[in-house]
C-alpha atoms as a PDB file:
ATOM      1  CA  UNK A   1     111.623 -12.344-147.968  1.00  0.00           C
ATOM      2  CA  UNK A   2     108.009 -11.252-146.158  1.00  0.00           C
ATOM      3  CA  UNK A   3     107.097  -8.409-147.369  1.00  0.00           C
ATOM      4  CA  UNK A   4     104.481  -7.866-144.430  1.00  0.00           C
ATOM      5  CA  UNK A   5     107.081  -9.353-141.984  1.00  0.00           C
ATOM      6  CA  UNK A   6     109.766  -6.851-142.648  1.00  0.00           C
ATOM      7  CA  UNK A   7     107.341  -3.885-142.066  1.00  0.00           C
ATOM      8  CA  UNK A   8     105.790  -4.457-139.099  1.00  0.00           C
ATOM      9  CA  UNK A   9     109.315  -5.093-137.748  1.00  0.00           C
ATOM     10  CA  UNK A  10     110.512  -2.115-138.748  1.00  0.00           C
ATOM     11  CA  UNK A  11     107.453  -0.177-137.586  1.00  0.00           C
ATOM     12  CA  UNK A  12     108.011  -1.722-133.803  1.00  0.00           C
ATOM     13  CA  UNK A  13     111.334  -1.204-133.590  1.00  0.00           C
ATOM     14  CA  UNK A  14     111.024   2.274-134.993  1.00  0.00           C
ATOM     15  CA  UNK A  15     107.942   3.177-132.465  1.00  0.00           C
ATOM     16  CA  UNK A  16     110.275   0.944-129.378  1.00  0.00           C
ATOM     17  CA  UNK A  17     112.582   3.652-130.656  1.00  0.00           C
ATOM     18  CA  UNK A  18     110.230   7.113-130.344  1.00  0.00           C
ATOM     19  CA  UNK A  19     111.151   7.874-134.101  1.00  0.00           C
ATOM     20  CA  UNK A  20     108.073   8.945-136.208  1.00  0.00           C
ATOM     21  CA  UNK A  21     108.279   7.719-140.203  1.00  0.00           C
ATOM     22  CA  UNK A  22     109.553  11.155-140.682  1.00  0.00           C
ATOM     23  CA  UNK A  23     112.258  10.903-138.211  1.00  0.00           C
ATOM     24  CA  UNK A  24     113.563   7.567-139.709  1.00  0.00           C
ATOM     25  CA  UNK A  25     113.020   8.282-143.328  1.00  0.00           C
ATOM     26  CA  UNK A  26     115.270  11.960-142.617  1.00  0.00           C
ATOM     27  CA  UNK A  27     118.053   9.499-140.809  1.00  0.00           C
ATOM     28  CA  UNK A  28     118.343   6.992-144.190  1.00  0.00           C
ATOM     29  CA  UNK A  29     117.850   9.149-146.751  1.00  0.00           C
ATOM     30  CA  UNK A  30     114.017   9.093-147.769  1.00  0.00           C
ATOM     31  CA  UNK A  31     110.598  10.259-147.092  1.00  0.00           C
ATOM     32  CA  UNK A  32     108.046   9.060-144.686  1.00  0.00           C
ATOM     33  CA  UNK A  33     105.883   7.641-147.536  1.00  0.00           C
ATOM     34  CA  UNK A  34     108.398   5.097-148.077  1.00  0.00           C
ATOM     35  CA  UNK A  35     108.493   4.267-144.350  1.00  0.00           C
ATOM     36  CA  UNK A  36     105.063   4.174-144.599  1.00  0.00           C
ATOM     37  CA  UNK A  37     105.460   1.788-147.729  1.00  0.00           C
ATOM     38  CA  UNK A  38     107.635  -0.479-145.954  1.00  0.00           C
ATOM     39  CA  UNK A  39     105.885  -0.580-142.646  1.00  0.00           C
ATOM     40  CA  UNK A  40     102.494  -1.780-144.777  1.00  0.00           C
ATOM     41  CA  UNK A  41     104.400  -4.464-146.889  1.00  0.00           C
ATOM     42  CA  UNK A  42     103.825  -2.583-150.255  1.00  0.00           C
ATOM     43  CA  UNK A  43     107.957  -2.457-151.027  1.00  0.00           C
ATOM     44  CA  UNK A  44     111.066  -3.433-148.708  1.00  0.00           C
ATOM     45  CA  UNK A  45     114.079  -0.960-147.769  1.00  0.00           C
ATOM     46  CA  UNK A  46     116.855  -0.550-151.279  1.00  0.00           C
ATOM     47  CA  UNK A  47     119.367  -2.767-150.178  1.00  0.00           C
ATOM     48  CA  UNK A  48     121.585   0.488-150.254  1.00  0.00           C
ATOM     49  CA  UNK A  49     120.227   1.063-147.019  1.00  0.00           C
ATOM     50  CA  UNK A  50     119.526  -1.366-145.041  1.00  0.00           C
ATOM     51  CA  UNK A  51     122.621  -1.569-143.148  1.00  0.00           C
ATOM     52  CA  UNK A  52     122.206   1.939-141.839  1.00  0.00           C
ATOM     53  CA  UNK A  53     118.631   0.939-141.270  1.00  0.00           C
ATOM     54  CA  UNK A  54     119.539  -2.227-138.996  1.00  0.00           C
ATOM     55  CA  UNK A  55     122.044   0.264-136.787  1.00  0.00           C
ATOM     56  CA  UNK A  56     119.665   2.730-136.123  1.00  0.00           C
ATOM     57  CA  UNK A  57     116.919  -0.141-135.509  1.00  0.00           C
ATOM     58  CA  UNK A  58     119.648  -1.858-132.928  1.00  0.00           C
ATOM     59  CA  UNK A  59     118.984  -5.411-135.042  1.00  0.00           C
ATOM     60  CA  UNK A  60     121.069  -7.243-137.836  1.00  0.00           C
ATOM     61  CA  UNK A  61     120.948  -6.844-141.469  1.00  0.00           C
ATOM     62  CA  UNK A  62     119.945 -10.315-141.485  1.00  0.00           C
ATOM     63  CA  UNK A  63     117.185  -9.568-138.872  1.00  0.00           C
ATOM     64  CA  UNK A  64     115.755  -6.891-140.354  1.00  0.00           C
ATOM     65  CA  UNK A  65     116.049  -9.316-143.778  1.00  0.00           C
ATOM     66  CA  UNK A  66     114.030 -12.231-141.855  1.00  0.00           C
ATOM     67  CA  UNK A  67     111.275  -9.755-140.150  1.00  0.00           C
ATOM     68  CA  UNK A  68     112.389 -11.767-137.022  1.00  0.00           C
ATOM     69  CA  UNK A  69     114.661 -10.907-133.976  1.00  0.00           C
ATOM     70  CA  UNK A  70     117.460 -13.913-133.368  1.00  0.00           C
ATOM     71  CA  UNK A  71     115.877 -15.490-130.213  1.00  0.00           C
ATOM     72  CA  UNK A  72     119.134 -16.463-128.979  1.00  0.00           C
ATOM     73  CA  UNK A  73     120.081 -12.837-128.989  1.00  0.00           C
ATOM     74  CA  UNK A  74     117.207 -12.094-126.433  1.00  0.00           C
ATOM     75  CA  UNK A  75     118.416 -15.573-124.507  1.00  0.00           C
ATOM     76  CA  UNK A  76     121.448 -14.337-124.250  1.00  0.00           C
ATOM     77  CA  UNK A  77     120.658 -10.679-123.037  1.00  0.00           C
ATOM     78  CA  UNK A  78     118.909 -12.196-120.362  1.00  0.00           C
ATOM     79  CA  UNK A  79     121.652 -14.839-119.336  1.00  0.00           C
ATOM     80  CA  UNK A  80     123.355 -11.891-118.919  1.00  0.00           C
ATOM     81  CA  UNK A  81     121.117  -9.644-116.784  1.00  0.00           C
ATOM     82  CA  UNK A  82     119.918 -12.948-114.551  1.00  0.00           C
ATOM     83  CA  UNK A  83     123.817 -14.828-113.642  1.00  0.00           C
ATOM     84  CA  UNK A  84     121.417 -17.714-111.643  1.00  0.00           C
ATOM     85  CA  UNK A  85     120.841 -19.267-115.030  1.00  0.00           C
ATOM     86  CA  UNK A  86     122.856 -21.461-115.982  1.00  0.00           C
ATOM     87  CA  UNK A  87     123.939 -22.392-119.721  1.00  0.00           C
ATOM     88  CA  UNK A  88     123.207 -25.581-121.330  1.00  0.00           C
ATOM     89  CA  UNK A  89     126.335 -27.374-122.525  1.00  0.00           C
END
């Protein structure tokens, strides 16, 4: 686990999202200093919460674990907007 990686996932999605560290902290439980702790690297979510934390992020648990959106989740988002491209067998 990246410490560093984990946080400044969390503090895109949660700005792609318009949530301040308040706003996010209020919706799992905690206050914005430990947003602000995660979103710097100093400590990680409690593993308590990081289920509800990947939900209101719109990523997996496993994601938000890796500090790294699946790629083929975007590749396949777009397959799906753009039908002219075809998939590899």
């Amino acid at each position: 686990m990246d410490n560093k990686k984990i946080g400044a996932l969390i503090a895109k999605l949660r700005k792609e999202n318009g949530l301040t560290q308040q706003q996010l902290g209020d919706k799992v439980g905690v206050g914005s200093r430990a947003v602000s702790k995660w979103e710097c690297g100093i400590t990680v979510p409690d593993i308590s919460i990081i289920n509800e934390l990947s939900e209101i992020l719109g990523i997996s648990s496993n994601e938000l674990l890796s500090g790294e959106i699946n790629k083929n989740k975007e590749t396949k988002s777009i397959k799906q907007e753009n039908p002219t491209i075809k998939k590899r067998n």
